[in-house]
C-alpha atoms as a PDB file:
ATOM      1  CA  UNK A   1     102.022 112.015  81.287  1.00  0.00           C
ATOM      2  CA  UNK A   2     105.863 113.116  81.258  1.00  0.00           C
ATOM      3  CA  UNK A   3     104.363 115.764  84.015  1.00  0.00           C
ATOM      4  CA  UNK A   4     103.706 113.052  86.550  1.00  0.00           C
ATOM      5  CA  UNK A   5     106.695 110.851  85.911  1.00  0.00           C
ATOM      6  CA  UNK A   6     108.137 111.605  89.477  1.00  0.00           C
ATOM      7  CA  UNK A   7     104.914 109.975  90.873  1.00  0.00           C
ATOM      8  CA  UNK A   8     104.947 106.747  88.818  1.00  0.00           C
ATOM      9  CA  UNK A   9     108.736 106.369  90.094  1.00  0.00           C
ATOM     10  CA  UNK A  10     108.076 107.315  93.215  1.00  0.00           C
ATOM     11  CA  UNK A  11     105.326 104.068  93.502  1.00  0.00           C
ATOM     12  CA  UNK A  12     108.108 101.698  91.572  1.00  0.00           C
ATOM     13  CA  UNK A  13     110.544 102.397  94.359  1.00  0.00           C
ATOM     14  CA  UNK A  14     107.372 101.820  97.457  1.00  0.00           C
ATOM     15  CA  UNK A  15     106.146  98.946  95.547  1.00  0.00           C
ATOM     16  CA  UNK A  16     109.799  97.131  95.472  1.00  0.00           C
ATOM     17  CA  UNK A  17     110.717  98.167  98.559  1.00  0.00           C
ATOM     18  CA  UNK A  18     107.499  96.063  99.635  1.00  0.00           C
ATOM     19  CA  UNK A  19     108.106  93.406  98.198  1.00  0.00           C
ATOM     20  CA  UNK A  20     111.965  92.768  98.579  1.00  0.00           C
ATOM     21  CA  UNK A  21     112.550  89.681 100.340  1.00  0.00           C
ATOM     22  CA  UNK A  22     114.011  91.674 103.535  1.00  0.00           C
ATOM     23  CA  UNK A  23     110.961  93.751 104.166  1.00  0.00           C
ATOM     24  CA  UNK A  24     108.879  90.649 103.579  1.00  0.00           C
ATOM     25  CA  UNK A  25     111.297  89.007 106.583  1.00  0.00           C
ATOM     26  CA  UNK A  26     111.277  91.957 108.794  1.00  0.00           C
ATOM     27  CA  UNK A  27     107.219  91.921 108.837  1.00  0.00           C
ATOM     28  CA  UNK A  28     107.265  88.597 109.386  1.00  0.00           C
ATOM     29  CA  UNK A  29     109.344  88.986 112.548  1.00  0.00           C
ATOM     30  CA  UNK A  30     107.433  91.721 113.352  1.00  0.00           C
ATOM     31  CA  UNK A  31     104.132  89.846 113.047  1.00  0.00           C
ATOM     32  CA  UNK A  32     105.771  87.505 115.965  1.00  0.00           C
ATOM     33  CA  UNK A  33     106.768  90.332 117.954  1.00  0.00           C
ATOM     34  CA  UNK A  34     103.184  91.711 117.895  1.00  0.00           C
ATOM     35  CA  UNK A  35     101.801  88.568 118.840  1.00  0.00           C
ATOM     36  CA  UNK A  36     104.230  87.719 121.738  1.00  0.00           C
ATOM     37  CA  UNK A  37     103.758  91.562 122.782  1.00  0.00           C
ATOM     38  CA  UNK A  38     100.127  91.001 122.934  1.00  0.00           C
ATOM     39  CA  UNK A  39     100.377  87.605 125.044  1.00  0.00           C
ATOM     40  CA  UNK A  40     103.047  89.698 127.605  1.00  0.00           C
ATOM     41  CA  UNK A  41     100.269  92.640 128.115  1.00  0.00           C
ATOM     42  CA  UNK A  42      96.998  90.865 128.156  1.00  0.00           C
ATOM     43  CA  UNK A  43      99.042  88.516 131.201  1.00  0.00           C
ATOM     44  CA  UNK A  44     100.518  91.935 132.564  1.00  0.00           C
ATOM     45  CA  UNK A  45      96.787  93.342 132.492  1.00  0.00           C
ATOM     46  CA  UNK A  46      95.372  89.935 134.631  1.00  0.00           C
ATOM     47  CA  UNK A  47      97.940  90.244 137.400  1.00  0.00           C
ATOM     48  CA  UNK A  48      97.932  93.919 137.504  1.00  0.00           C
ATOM     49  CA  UNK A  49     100.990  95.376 136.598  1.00  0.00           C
ATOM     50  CA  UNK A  50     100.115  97.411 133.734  1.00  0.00           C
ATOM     51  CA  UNK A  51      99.062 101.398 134.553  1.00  0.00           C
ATOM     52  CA  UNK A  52      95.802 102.186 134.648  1.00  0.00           C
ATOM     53  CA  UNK A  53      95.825 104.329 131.269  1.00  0.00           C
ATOM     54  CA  UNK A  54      97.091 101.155 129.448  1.00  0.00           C
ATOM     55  CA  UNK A  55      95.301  98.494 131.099  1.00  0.00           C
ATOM     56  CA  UNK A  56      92.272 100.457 130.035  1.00  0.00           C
ATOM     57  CA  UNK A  57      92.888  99.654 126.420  1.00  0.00           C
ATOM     58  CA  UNK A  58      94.548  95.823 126.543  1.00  0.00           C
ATOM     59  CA  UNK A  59      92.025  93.202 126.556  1.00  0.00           C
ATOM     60  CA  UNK A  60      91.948  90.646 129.174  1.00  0.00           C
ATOM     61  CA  UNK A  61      91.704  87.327 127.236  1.00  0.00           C
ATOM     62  CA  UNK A  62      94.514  85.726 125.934  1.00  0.00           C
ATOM     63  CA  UNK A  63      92.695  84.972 122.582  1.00  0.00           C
ATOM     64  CA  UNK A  64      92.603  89.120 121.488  1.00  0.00           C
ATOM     65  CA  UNK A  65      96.597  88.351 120.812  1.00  0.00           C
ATOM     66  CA  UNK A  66      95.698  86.130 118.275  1.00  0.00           C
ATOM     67  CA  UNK A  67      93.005  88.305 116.887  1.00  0.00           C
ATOM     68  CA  UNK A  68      95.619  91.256 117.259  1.00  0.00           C
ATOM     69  CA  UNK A  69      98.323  89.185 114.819  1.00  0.00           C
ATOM     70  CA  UNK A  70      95.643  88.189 112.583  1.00  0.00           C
ATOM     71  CA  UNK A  71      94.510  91.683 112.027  1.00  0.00           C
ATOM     72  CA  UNK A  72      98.077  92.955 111.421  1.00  0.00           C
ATOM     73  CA  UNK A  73      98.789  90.237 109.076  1.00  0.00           C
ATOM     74  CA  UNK A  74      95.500  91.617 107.237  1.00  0.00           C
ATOM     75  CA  UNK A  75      96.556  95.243 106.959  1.00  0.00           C
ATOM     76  CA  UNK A  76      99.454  94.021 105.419  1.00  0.00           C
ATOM     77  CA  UNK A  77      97.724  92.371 102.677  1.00  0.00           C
ATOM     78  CA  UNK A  78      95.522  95.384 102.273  1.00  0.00           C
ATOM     79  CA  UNK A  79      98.890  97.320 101.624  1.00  0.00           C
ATOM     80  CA  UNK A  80      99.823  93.985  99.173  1.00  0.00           C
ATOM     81  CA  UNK A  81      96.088  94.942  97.264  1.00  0.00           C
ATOM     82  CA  UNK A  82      97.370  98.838  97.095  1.00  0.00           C
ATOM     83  CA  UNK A  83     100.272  97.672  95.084  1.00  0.00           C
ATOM     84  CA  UNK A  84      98.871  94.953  92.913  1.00  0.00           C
ATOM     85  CA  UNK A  85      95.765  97.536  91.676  1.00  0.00           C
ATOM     86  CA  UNK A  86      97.943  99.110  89.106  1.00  0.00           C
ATOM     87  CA  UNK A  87      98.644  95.464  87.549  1.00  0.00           C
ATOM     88  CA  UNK A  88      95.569  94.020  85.672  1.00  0.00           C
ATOM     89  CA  UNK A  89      91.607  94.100  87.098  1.00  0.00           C
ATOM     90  CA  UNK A  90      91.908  90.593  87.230  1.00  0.00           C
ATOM     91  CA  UNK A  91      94.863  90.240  90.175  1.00  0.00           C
ATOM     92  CA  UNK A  92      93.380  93.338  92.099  1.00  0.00           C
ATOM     93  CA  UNK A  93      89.970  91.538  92.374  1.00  0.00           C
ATOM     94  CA  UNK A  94      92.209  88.008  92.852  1.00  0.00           C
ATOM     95  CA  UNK A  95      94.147  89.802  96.083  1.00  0.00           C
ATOM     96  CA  UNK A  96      90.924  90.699  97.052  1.00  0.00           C
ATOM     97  CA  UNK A  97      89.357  87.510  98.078  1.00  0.00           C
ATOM     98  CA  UNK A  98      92.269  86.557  99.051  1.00  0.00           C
ATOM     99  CA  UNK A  99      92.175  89.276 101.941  1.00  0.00           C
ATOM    100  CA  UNK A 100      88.122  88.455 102.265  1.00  0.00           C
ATOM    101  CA  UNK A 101      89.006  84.457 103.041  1.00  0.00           C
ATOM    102  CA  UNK A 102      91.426  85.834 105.851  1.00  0.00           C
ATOM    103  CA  UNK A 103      89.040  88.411 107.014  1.00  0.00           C
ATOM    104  CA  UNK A 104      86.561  84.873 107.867  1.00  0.00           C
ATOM    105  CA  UNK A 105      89.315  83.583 109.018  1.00  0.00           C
ATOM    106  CA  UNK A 106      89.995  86.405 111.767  1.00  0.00           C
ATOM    107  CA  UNK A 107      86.362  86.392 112.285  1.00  0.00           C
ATOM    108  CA  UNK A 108      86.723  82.816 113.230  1.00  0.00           C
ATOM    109  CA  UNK A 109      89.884  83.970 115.815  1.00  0.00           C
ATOM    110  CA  UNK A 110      87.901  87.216 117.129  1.00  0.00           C
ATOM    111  CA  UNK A 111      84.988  84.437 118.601  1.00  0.00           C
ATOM    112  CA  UNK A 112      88.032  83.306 120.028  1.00  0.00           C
ATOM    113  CA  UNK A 113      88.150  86.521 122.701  1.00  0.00           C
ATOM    114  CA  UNK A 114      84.413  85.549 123.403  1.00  0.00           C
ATOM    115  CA  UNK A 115      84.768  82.772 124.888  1.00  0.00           C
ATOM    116  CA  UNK A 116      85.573  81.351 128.101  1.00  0.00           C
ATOM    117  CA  UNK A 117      89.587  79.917 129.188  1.00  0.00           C
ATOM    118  CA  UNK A 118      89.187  77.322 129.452  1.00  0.00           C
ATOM    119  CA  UNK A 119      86.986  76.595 126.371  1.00  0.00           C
ATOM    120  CA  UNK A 120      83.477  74.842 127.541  1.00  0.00           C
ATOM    121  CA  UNK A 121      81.592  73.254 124.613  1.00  0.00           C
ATOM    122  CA  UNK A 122      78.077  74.158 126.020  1.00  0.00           C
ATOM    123  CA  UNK A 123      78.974  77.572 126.801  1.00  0.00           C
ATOM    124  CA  UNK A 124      80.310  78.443 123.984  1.00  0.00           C
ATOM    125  CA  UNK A 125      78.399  76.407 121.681  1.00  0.00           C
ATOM    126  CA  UNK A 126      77.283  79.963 119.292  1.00  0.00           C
ATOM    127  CA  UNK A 127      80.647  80.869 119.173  1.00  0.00           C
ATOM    128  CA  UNK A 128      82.140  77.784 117.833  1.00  0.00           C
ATOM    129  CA  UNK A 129      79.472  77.833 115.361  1.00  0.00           C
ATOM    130  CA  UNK A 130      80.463  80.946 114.057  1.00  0.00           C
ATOM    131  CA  UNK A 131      84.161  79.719 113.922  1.00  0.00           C
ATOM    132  CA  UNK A 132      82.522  76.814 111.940  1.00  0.00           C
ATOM    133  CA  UNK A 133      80.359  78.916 109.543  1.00  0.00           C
ATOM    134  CA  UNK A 134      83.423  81.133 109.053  1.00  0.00           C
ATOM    135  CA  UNK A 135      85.618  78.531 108.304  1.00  0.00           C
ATOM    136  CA  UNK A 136      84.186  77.181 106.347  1.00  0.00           C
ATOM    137  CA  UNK A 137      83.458  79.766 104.082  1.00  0.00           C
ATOM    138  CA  UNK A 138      87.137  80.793 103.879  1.00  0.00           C
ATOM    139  CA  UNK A 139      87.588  77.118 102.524  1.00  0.00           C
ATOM    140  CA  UNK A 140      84.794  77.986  99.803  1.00  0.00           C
ATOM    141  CA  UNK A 141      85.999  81.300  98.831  1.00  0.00           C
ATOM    142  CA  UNK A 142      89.387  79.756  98.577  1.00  0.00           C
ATOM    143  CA  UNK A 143      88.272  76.927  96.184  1.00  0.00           C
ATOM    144  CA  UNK A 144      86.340  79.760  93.927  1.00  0.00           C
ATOM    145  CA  UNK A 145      89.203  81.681  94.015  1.00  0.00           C
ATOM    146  CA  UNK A 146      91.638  79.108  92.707  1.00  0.00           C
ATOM    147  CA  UNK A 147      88.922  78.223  89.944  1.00  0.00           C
ATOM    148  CA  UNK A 148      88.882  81.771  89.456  1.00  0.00           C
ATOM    149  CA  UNK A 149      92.614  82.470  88.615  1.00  0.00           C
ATOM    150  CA  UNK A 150      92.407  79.184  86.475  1.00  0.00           C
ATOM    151  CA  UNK A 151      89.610  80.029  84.599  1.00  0.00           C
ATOM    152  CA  UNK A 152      91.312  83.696  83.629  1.00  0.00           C
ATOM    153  CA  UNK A 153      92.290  84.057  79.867  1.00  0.00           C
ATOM    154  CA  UNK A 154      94.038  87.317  78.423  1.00  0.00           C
ATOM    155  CA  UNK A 155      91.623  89.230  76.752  1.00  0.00           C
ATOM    156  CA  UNK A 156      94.017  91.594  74.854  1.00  0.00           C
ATOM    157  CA  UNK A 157      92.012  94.770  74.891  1.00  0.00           C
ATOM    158  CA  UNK A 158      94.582  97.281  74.851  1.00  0.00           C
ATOM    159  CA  UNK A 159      97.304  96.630  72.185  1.00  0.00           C
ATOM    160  CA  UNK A 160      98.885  99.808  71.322  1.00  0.00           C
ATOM    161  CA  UNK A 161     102.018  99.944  73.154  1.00  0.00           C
ATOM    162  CA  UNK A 162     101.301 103.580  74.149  1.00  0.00           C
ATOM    163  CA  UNK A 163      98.230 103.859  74.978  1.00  0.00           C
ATOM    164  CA  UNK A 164      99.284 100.720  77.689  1.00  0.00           C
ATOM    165  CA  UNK A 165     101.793 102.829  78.712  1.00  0.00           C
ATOM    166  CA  UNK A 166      99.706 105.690  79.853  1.00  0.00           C
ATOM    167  CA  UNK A 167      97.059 103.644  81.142  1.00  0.00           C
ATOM    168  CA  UNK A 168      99.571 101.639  83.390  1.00  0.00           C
ATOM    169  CA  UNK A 169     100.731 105.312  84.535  1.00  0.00           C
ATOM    170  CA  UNK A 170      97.533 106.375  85.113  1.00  0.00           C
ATOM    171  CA  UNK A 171      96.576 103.155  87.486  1.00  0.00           C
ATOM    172  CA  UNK A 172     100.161 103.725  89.562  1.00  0.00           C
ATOM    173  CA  UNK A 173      99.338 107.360  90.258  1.00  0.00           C
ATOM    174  CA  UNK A 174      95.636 106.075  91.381  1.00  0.00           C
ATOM    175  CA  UNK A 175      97.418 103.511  93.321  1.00  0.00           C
ATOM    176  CA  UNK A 176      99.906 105.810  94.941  1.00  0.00           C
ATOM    177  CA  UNK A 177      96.958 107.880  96.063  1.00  0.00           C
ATOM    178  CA  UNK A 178      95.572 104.988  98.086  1.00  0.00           C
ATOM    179  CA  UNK A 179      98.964 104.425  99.399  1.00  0.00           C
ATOM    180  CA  UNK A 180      98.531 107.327 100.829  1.00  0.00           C
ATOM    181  CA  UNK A 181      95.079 107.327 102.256  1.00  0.00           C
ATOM    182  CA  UNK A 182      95.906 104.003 103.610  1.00  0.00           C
ATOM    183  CA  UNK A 183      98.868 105.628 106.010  1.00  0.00           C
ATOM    184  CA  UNK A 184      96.436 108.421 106.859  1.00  0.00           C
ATOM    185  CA  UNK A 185      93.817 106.465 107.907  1.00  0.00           C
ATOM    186  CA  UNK A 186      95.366 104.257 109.514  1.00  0.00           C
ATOM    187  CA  UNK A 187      97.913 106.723 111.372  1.00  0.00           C
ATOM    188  CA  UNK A 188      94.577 108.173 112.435  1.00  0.00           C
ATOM    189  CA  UNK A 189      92.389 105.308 113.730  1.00  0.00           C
ATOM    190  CA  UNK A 190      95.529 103.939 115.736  1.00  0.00           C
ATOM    191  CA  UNK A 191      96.061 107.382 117.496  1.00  0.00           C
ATOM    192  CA  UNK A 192      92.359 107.824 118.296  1.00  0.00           C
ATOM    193  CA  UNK A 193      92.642 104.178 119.887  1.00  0.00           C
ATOM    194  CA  UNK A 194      96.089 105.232 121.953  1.00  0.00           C
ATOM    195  CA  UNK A 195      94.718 108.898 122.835  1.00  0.00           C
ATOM    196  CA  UNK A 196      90.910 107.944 122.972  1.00  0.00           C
ATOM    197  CA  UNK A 197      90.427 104.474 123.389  1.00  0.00           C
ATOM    198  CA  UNK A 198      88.133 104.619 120.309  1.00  0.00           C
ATOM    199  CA  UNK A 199      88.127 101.558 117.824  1.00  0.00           C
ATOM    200  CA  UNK A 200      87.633 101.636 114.444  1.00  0.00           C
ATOM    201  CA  UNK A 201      87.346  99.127 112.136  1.00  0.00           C
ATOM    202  CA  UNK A 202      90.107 100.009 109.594  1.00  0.00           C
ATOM    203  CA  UNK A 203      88.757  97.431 106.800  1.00  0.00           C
ATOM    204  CA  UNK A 204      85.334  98.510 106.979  1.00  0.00           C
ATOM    205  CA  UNK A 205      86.494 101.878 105.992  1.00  0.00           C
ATOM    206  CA  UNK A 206      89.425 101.171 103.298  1.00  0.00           C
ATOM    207  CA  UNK A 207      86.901  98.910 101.634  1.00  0.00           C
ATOM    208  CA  UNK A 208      84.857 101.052 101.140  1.00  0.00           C
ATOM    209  CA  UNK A 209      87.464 103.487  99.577  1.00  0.00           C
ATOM    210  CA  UNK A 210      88.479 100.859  97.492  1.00  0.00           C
ATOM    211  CA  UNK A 211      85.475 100.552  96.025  1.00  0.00           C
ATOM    212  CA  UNK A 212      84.756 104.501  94.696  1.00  0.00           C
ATOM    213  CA  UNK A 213      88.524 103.903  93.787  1.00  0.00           C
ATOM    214  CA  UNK A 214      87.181 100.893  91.583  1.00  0.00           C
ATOM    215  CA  UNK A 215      84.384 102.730  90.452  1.00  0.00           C
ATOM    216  CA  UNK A 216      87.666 105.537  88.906  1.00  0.00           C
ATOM    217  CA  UNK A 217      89.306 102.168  87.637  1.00  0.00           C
ATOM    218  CA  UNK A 218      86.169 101.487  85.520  1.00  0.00           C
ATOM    219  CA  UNK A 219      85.700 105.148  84.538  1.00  0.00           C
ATOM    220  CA  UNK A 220      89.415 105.122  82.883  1.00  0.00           C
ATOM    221  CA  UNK A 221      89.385 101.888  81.482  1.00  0.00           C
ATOM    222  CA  UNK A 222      86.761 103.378  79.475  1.00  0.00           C
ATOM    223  CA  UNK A 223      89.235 105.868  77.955  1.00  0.00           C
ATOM    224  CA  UNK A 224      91.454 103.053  76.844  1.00  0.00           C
ATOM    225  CA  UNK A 225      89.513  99.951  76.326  1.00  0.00           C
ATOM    226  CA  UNK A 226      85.729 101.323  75.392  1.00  0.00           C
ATOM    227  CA  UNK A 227      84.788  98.517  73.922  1.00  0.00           C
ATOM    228  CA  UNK A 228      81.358  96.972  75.402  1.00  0.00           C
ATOM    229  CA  UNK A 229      83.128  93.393  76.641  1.00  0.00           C
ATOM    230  CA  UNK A 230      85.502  95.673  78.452  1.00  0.00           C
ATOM    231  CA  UNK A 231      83.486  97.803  80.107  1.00  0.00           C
ATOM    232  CA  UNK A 232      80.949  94.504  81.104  1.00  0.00           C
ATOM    233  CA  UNK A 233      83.803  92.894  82.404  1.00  0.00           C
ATOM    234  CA  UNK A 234      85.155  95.533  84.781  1.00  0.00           C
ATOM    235  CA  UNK A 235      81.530  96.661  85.684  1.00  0.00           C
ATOM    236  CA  UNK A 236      81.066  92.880  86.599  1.00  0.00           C
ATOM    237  CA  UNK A 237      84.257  92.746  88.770  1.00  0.00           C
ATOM    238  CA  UNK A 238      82.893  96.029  90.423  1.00  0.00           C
ATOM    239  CA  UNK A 239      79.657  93.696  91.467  1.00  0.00           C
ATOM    240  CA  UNK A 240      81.942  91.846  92.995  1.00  0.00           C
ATOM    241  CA  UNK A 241      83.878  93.731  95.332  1.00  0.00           C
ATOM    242  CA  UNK A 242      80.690  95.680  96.018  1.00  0.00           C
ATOM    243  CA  UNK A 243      79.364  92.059  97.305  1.00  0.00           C
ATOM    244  CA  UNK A 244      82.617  92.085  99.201  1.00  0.00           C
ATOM    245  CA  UNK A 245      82.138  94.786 101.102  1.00  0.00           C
ATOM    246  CA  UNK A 246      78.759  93.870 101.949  1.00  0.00           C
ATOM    247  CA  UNK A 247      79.885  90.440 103.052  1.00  0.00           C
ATOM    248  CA  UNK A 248      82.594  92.564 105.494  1.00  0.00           C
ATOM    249  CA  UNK A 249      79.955  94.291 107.403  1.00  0.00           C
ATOM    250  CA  UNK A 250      77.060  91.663 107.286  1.00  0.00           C
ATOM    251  CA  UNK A 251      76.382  89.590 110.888  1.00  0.00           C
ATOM    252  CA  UNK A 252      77.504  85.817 111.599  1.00  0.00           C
ATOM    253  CA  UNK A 253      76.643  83.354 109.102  1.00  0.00           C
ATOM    254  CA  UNK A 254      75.563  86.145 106.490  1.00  0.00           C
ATOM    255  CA  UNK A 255      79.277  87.082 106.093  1.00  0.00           C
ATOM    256  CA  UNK A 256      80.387  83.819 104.729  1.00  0.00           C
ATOM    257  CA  UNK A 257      77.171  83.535 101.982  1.00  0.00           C
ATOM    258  CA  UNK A 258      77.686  87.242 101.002  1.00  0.00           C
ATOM    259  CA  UNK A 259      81.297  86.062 100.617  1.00  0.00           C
ATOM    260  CA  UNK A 260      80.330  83.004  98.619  1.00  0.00           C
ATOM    261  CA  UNK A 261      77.680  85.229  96.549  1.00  0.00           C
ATOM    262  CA  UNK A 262      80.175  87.408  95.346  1.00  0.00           C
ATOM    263  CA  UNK A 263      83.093  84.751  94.752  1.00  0.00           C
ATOM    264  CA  UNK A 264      80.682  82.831  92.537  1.00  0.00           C
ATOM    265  CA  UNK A 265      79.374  86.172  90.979  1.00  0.00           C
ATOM    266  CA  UNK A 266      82.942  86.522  89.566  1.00  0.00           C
ATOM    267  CA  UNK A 267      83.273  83.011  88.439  1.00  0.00           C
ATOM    268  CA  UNK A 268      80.694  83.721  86.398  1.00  0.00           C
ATOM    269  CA  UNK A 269      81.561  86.934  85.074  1.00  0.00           C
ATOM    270  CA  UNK A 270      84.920  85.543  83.798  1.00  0.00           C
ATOM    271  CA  UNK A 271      83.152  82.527  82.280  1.00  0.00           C
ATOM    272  CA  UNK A 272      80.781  84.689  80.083  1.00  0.00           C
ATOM    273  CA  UNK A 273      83.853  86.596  79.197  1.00  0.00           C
ATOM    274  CA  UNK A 274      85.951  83.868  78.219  1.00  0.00           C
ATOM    275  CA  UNK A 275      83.336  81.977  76.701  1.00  0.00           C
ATOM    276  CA  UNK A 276      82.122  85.307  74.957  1.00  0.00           C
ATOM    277  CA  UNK A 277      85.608  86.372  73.894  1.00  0.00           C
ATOM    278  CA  UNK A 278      86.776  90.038  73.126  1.00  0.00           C
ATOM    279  CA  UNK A 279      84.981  90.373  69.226  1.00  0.00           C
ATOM    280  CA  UNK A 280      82.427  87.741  69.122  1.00  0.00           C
ATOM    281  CA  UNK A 281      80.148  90.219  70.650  1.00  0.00           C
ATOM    282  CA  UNK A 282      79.955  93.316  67.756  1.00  0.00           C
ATOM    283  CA  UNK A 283      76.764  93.929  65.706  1.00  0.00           C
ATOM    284  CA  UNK A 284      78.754  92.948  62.860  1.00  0.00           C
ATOM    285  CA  UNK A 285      79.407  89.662  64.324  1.00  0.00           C
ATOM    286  CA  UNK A 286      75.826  89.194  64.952  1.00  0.00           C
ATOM    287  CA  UNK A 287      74.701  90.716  62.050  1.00  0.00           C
ATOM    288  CA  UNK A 288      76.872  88.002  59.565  1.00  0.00           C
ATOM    289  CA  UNK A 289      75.038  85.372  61.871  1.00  0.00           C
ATOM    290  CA  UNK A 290      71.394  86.366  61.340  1.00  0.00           C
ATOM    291  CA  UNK A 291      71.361  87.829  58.075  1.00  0.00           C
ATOM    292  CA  UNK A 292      69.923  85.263  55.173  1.00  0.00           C
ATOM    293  CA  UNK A 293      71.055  85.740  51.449  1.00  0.00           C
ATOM    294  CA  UNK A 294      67.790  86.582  49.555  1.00  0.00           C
END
């Protein structure tokens, strides 16, 4: 583990860079900048000022800005998740939701650019009740996901100081590795939409990185924590963002159940856990229980 030292340091200094209190400023601004940027073209665009080449890729409704903030604002808390996965399963899954109840929330601003300015009720009556169906689901993953964190007890798995150690390492180098397939990939989709005009959907795709990258997570908790409650737990969480990538690429209205599916699949994962704590689960447990003195 001494060998990849460098790399561990190399995703302390990332990870506090990204979350010192200036960067978290400067995105902030820069979130306003986008969106005001966004409002300036899209008018630019309707009067006809902007080149041809350029006007070819700007929308021309006034909503997309919003939908264009929103979406920034979500690949930063995709970079947030990148970070957080090599703390505990428990947060990574946590910061997941979280991104999937702004996800329905964008959903509920990209109906937004389908509809008409300004907004007519019996025009746009299916798009305002996908904005309904979407918003409302946010609010219900949101709920879950505070009962979620509350419900969360230490299990204590791992108690040798060293073996903690390496696994923590381990989970920073896997970490810094999606750090780095996050700039890739999205370096590339936003020069194939400049060059090309070709949109991708960058969450989509990272998702479903993530979850072969969770699928790694499970693999090496099962060098350090073998133990059967251990390995249910983390396969469980697995469901879970396997549900949540589902829920990103399912239609209108199946979005927000898929969402809800998997939000109360992990409430109940961490209730059998707690409930059925680390040890109360071993044959010899069981055995002590059922056995009868002859």
């Amino acid at each position: 583990m001494i060998r990849f030292e460098p790399l561990t340091n190399l995703f302390d200094i990332l990870h506090h860079f990204w979350e010192h209190p200036k960067t978290e400023r400067r995105v902030a601004q820069l979130l306003i900048v986008i969106f005001l940027g966004g409002l300036v073209a899209i008018e630019l665009k309707r009067q006809g000022i902007l080149p041809p080449r350029l006007a070819s890729i700007v929308p021309d409704n006034h909503f997309h800005a919003v939908n264009l903030a929103f979406s920034m604002l979500l690949v930063l808390e995709v970079m947030s998740l990148v970070f957080i996965l090599s703390q505990s399963v428990t947060k990574s899954l946590g910061k997941q939701f979280e991104i999937l109840t702004l996800i329905l929330l964008r959903n509920s601003f990209k109906e937004l650019g389908n509809m008409h300015e300004p907004i007519s009720i019996l025009q746009d009556w299916e798009s305002m009740l996908h904005i309904l169906t979407s918003s409302v689901g946010a609010l219900a993953v949101f709920v879950f996901l505070g009962l979620y964190y509350r419900m969360h007890r230490y299990q204590g798995y791992l108690r040798d100081p060293m073996e903690m150690l390496h696994y923590i390492m381990t989970k920073k180098i896997l970490a810094l590795a999606l750090f780095v397939t996050f700039i890739c990939t999205g370096g590339y989709n936003l020069w194939d939409f400049l060059a090309n005009g070709v949109r991708h959907d960058f969450f989509h795709t990272f998702y479903t990185v993530l979850i072969f990258a969770d699928i790694l997570l499970v693999l090496i908790a099962q060098r350090y924590m073998p133990s059967f409650h251990a390995v249910f737990r983390n396969s469980g969480y697995l469901v879970a963002t396997l549900f949540i990538r589902i829920a990103l690429s399912a239609p209108p209205y199946y979005d927000a159940a898929v969402g809800l599916g998997a939000a109360l699949f992990a409430l109940g994962v961490t209730y059998a856990t707690n409930v059925f704590h680390f040890g109360t689960l071993t044959p010899a447990t069981a055995s002590s229980k059922t056995s009868t003195k002859p």
